[in-house]
Protein backbone atom coordinates (compact mmCIF):
# COMPACT_ATOMS: atom_id res chain seq x y z
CA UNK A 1 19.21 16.96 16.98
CA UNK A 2 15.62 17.58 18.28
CA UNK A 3 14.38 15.87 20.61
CA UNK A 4 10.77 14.07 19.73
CA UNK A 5 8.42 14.61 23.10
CA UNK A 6 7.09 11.29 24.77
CA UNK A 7 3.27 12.37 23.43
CA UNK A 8 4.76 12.31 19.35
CA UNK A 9 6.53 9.31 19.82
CA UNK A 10 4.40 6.81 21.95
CA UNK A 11 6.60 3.87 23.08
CA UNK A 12 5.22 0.74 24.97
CA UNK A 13 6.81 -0.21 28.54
CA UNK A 14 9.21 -2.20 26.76
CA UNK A 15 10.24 0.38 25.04
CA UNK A 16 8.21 -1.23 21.58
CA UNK A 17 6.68 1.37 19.25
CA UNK A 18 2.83 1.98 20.34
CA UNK A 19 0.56 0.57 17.83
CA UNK A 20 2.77 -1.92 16.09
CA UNK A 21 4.22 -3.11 19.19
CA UNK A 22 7.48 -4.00 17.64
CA UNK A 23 11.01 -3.38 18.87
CA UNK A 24 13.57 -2.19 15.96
CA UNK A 25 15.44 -5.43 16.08
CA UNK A 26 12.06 -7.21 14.52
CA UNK A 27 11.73 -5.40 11.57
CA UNK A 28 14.09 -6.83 8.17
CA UNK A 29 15.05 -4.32 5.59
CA UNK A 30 12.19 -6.15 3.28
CA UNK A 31 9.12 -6.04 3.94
CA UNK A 32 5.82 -7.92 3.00
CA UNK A 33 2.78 -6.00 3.82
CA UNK A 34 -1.00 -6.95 3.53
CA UNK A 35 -4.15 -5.85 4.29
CA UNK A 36 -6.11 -8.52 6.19
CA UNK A 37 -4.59 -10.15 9.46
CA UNK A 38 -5.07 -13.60 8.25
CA UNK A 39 -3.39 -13.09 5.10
CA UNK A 40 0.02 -12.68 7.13
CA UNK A 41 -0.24 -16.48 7.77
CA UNK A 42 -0.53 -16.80 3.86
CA UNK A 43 2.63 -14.98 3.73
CA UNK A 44 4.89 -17.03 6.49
CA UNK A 45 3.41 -20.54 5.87
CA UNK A 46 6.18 -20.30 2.93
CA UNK A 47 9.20 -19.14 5.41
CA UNK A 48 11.84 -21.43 6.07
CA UNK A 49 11.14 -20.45 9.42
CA UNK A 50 9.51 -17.92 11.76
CA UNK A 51 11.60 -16.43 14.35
CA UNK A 52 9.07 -13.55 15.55
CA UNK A 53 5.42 -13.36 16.15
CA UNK A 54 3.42 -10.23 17.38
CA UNK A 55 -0.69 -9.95 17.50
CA UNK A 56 -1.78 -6.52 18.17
CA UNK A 57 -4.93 -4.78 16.84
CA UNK A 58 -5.13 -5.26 13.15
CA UNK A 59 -1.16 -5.11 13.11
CA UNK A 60 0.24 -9.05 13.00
CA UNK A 61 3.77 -9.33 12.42
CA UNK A 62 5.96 -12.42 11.96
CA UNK A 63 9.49 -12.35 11.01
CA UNK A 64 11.43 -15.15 9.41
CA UNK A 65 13.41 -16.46 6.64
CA UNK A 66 12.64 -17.40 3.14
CA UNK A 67 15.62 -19.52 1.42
CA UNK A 68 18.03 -17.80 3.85
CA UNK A 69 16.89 -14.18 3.63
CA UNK A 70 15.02 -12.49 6.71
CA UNK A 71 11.67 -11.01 6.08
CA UNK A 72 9.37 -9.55 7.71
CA UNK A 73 5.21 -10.04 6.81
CA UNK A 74 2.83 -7.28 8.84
CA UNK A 75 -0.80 -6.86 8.11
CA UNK A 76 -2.40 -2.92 8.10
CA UNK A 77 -5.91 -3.62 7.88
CA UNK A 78 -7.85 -1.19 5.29
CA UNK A 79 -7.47 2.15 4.41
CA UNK A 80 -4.57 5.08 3.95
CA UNK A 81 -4.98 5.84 7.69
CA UNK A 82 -4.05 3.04 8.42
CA UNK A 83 -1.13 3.45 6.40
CA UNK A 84 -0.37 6.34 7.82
CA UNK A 85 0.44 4.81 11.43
CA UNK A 86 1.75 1.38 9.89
CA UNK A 87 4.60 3.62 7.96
CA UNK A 88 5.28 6.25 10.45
CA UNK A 89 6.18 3.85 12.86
CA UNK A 90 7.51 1.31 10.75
CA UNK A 91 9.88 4.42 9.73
CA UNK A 92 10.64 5.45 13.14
CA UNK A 93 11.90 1.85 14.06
CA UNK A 94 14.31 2.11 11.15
CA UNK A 95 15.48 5.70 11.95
CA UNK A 96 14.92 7.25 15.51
CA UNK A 97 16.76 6.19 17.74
CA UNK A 98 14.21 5.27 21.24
CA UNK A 99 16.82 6.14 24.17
CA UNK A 100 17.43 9.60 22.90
CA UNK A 101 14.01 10.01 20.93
CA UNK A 102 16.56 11.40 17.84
CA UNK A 103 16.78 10.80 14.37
CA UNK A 104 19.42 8.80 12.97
CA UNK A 105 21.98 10.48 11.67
CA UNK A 106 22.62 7.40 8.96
CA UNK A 107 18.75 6.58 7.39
CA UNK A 108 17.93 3.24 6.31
CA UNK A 109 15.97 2.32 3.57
CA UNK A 110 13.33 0.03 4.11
CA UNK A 111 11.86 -2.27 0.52
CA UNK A 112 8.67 -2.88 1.27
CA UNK A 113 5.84 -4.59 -0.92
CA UNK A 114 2.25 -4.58 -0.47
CA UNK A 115 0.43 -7.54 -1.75
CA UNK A 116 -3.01 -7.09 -2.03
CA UNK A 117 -6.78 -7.80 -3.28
CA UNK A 118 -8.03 -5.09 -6.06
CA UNK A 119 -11.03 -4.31 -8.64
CA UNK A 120 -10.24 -3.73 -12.36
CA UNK A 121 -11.36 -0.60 -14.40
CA UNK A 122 -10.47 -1.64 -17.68
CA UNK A 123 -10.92 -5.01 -19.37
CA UNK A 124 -8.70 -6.92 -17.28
CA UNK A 125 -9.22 -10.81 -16.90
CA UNK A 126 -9.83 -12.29 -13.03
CA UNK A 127 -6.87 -13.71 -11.87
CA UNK A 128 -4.38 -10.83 -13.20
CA UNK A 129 -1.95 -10.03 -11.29
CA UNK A 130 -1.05 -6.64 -11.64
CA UNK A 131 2.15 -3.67 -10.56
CA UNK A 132 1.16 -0.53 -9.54
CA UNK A 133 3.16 2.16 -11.23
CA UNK A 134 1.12 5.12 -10.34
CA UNK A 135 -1.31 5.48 -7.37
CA UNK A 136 -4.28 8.27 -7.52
CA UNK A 137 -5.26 9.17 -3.95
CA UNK A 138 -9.03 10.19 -3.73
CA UNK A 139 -8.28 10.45 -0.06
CA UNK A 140 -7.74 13.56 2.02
CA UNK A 141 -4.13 12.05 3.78
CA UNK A 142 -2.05 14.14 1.85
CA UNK A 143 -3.44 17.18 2.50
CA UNK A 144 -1.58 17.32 5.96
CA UNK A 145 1.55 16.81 4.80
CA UNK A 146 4.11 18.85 2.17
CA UNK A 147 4.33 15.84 -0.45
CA UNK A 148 6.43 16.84 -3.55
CA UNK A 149 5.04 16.20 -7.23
CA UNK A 150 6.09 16.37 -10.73
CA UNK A 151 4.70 18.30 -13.05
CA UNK A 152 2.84 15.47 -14.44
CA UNK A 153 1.90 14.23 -11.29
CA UNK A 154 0.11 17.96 -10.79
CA UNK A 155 -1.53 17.72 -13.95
CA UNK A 156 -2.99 14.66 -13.88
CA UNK A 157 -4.41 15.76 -10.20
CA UNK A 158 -5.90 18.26 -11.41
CA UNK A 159 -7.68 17.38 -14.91
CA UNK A 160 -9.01 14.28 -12.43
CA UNK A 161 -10.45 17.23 -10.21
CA UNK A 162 -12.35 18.42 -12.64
CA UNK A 163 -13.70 15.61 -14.71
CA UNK A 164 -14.74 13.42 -11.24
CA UNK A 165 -15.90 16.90 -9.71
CA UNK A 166 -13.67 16.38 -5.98
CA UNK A 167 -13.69 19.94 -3.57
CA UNK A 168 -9.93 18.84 -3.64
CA UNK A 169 -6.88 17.31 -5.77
CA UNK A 170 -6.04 13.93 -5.89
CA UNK A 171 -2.48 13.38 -5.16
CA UNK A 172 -0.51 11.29 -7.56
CA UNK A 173 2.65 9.41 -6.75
CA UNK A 174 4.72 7.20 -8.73
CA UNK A 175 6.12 3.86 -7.42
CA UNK A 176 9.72 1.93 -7.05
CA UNK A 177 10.90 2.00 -10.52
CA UNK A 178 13.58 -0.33 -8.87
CA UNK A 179 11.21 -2.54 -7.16
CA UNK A 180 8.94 -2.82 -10.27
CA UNK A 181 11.96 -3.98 -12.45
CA UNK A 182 12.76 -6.47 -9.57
CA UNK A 183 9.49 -8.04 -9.62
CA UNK A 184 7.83 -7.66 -12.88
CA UNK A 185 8.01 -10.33 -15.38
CA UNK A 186 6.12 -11.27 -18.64
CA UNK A 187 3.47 -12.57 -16.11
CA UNK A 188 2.63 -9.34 -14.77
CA UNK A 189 0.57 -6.15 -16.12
CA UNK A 190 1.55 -2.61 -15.10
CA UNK A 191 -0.84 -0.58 -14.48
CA UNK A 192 -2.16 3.10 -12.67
CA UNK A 193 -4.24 2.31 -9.07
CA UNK A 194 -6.50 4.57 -7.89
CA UNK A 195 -6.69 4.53 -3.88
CA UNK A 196 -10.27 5.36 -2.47
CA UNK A 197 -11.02 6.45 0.88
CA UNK A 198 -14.20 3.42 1.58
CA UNK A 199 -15.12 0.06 -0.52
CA UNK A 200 -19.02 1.56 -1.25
CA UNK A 201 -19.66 4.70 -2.52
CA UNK A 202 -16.00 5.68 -2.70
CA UNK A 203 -15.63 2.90 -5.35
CA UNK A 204 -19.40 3.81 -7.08
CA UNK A 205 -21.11 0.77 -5.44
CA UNK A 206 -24.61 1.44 -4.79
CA UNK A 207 -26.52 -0.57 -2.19
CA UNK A 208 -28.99 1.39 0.09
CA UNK A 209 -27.39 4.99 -0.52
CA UNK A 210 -27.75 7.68 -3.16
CA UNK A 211 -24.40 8.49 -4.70
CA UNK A 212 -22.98 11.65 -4.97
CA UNK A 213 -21.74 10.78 -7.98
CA UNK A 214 -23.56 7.95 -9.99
CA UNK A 215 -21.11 7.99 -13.20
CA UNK A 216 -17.88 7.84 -11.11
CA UNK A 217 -17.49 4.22 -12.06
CA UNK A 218 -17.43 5.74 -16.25
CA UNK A 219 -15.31 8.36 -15.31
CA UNK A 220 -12.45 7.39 -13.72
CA UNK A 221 -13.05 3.89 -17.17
CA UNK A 222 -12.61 6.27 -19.12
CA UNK A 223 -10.16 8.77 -17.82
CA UNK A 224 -6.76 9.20 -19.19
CA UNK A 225 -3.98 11.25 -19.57
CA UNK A 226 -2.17 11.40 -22.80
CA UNK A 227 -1.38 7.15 -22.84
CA UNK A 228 -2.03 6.94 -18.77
CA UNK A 229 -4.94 5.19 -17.99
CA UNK A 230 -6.47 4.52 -14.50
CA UNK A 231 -6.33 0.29 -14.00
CA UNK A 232 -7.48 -0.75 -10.74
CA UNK A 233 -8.95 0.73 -7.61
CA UNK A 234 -8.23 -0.35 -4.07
CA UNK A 235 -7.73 1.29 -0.77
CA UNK A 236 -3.94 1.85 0.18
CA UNK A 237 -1.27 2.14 -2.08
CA UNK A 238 -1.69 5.93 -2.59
CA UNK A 239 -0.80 6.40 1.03
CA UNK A 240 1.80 3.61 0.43
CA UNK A 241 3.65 5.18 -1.91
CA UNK A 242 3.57 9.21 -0.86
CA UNK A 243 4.63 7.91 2.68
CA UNK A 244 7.24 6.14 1.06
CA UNK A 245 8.26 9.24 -1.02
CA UNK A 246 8.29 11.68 2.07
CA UNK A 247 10.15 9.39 4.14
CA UNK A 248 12.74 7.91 1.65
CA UNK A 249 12.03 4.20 1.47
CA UNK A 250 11.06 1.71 -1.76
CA UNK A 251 7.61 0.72 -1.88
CA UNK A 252 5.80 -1.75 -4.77
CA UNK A 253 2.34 -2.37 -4.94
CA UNK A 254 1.83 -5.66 -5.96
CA UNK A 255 -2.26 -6.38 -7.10
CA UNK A 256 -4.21 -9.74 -7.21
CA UNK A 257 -7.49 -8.89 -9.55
CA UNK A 258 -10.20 -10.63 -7.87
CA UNK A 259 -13.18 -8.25 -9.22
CA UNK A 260 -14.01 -6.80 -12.90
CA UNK A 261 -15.95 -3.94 -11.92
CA UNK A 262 -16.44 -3.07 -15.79
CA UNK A 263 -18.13 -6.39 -16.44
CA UNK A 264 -19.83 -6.80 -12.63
CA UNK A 265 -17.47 -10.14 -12.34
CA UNK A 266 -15.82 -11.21 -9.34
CA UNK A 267 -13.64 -14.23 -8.81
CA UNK A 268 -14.98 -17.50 -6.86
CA UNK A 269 -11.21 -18.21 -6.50
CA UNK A 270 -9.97 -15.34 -4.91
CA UNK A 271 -7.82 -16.74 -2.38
CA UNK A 272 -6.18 -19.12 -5.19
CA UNK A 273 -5.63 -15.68 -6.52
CA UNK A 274 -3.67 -13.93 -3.96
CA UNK A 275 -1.76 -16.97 -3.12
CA UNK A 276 -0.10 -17.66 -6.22
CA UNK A 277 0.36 -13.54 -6.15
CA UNK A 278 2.63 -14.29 -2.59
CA UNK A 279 4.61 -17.00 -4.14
CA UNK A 280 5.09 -14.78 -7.15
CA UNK A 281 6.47 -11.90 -4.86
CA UNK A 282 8.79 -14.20 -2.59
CA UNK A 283 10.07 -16.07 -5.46
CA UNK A 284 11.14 -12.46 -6.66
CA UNK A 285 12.95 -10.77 -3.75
């Protein structure tokens, strides 16, 4: 086995991972991820009871129990950088092992599910909660890393190139089939997320700045691919799910609608929304 050098693997004094300052006997084989800190607290006011609690940076983690199984809920913050850390070393405390700084021979695989806040692209009602089957990365993260694709993975990358006009290919990636079936029910839509790199222009909101690319809003409406059509936009699951892919774990994206950027609506209950969304979720694991 190779050895991983102390400046590739960072580990705290007590030997906890560097950024989310967690040990490998705090992490659960599920996991409940979200975006904003205080949404964590959303997550574990419904646990039976909370064993573990870690603040650091945007990462909060608190571990517990929800009728009898151990979870764990950790926050991100925004974007597929973020991701990026959160999953490496979410990874690594599943499968190096920190005294030797050596894979496992024996991987685990993690379930984890991302609950989080999204904007429709098609005619979706407020309040929706909605399964992310594909994710569209408009983000550059893949392009340091050797992620495999399907054909039709490729092809929809590229004829979303070309109509949107990007200097490089999306990456496409499609979810847990077994996590979808898990948590889907006739309550739920399924649908294809787009991840964008920013909340403004990334997403076509205008509010001081010229944009690039005024129409992006219509084009990624009205893009499709054979009977796959672009849902929702947001700013993780992409990274979500090609981490997952390259590393060998589950991942879901689970989406509250709280904005319907087709009809300029957004939701004045928002946080009704995303609770109901969390309930959903634990009810289902």
């Amino acid at each position: 086995m190779v050895k991983i050098p102390e400046s590739e693997l960072i580990l705290n004094k007590d030997k906890s991972i560097y950024h989310l300052n967690l040990l490998p006997k705090h992490i659960s084989d599920t996991i409940i991820t979200v975006g904003d800190p205080s949404r964590v607290f959303m997550v574990s006011k419904y646990f039976d009871d909370v064993d573990f609690e870690m603040n650091r940076r945007e990462f909060i983690t608190h571990v517990g129990t929800y009728k009898g199984k151990k979870i764990t809920v950790i926050s991100t913050g925004m974007g597929t950088d973020n991701i990026e850390i959160f999953f490496t070393e979410l990874d690594a405390l599943a499968n190096i092992d920190f005294r030797k700084r050596e894979e496992k021979a024996k991987k685990k695989k993690l379930k984890i599910i991302r609950i989080g806040t999204s904007g429709a692209l098609q005619d979706i009602p407020l309040g929706s909660h909605l399964l992310s089957d594909y994710a569209v990365g408009l983000d550059t993260l893949m392009c340091f890393y050797n992620l495999p694709q399907d054909d039709l993975e490729n092809e929809i990358g590229k004829k979303l190139q070309e109509q949107i006009q990007l200097p490089f290919q999306p990456y496409v990636v499609r979810g847990s089939q077994e996590l979808k079936e898990q948590i889907r029910g006739d309550d739920m839509l399924i649908g294809n997320t787009v991840t964008c790199p920013g909340f403004y222009g990334p997403q076509g909101r205008k509010i001081r700045l010229e944009l690039k690319n005024p129409r992006l809003m219509e084009a990624l409406n009205y893009f499709h691919h054979n009977d796959m059509w672009l849902t929702n936009f947001e700013m993780e699951t992409a990274g979500y799910y090609s981490m997952a892919r390259l590393l060998g774990h589950e991942v879901l994206s689970a989406n509250a609608i709280i904005a319907n950027r087709v009809k300029n609506e957004f939701a004045k209950n928002s946080t009704e929304i995303i609770d109901s969304l969390i309930k959903k979720v634990l009810d289902r694991l």
